[in-house]
Protein backbone atom coordinates (compact mmCIF):
# COMPACT_ATOMS: atom_id res chain seq x y z
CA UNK A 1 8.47 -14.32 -23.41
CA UNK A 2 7.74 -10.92 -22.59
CA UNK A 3 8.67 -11.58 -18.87
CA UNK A 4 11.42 -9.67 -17.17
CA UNK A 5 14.34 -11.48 -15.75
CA UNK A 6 16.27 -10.39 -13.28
CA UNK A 7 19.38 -11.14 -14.99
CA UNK A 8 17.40 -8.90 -17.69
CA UNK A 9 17.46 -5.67 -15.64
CA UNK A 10 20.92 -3.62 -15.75
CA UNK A 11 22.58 -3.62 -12.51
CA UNK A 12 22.37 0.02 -12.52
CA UNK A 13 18.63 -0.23 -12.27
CA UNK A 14 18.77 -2.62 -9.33
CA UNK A 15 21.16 -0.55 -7.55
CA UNK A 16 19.97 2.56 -5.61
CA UNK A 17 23.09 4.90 -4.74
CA UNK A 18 23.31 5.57 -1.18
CA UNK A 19 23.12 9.97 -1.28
CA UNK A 20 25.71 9.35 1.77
CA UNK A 21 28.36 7.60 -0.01
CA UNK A 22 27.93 9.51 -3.10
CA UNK A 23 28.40 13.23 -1.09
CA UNK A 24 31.91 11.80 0.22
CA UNK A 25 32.83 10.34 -3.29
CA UNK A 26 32.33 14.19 -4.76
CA UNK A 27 34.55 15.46 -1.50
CA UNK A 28 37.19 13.17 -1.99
CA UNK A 29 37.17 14.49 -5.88
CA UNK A 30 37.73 17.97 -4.08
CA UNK A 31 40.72 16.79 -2.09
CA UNK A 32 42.16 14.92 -4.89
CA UNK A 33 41.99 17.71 -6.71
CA UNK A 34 43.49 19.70 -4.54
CA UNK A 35 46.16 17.62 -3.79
CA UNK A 36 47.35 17.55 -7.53
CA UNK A 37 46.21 13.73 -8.00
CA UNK A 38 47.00 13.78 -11.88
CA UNK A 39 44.35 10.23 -12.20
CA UNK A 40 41.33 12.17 -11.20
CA UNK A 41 42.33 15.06 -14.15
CA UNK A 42 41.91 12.41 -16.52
CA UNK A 43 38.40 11.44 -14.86
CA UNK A 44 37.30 15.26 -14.47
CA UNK A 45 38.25 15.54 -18.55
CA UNK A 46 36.41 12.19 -19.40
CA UNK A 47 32.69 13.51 -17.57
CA UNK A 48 32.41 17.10 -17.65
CA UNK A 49 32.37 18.80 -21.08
CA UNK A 50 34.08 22.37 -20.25
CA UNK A 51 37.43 20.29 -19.30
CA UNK A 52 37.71 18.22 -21.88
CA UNK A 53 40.07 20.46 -23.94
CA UNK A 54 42.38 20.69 -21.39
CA UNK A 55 45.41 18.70 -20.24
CA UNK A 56 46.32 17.16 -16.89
CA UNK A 57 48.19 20.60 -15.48
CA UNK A 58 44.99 22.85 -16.87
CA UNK A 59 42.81 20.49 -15.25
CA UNK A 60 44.33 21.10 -11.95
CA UNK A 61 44.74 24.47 -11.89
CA UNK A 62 41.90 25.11 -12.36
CA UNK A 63 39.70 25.98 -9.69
CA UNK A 64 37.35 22.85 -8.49
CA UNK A 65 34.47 23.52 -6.21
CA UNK A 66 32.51 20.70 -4.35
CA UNK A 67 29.73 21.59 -6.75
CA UNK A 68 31.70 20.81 -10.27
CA UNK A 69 32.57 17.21 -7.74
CA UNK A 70 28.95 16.99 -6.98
CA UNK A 71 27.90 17.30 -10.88
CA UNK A 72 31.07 14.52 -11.83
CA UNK A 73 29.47 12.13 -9.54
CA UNK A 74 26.06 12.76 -10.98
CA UNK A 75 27.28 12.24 -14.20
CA UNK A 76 29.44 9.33 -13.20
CA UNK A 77 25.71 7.37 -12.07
CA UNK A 78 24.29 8.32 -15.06
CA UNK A 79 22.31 11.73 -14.57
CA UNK A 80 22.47 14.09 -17.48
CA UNK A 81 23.47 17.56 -15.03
């Protein structure tokens, strides 16, 4: 009783992101977006607040800089910004 299992712990909490994999996930964001992928619009909607108003075609015409991929992958693991 009162003695954490590991089955306890969220596998979030046991899993440290690796910063390397994480900086290509946000550039490969970049170059789906650039490439008009219309599955990563509904992604970029679902995480970051200032496109969730907009459809697919807004989404992706609007500009997309590595930092709005960096903060999507931040948000994606769970950091608040």
């Amino acid at each position: 009783m009162g003695i954490a299992r590991l089955r306890d712990v969220p596998w979030s909490a046991l899993v440290m992101p690796n910063i390397e994999h994480l900086r290509k996930q946000a550039k490969l964001y970049v170059r789906w977006h650039r490439q008009q992928y219309y599955p990563v619009a509904a992604r970029i909607r679902a995480v970051l607040p200032r496109f969730s108003g907009m459809i697919d075609r807004e989404i992706l015409g609007q500009p997309f800089r590595l930092s709005d991929a960096q903060e999507l992958v931040a948000r994606t693991v769970g950091f608040a910004s």
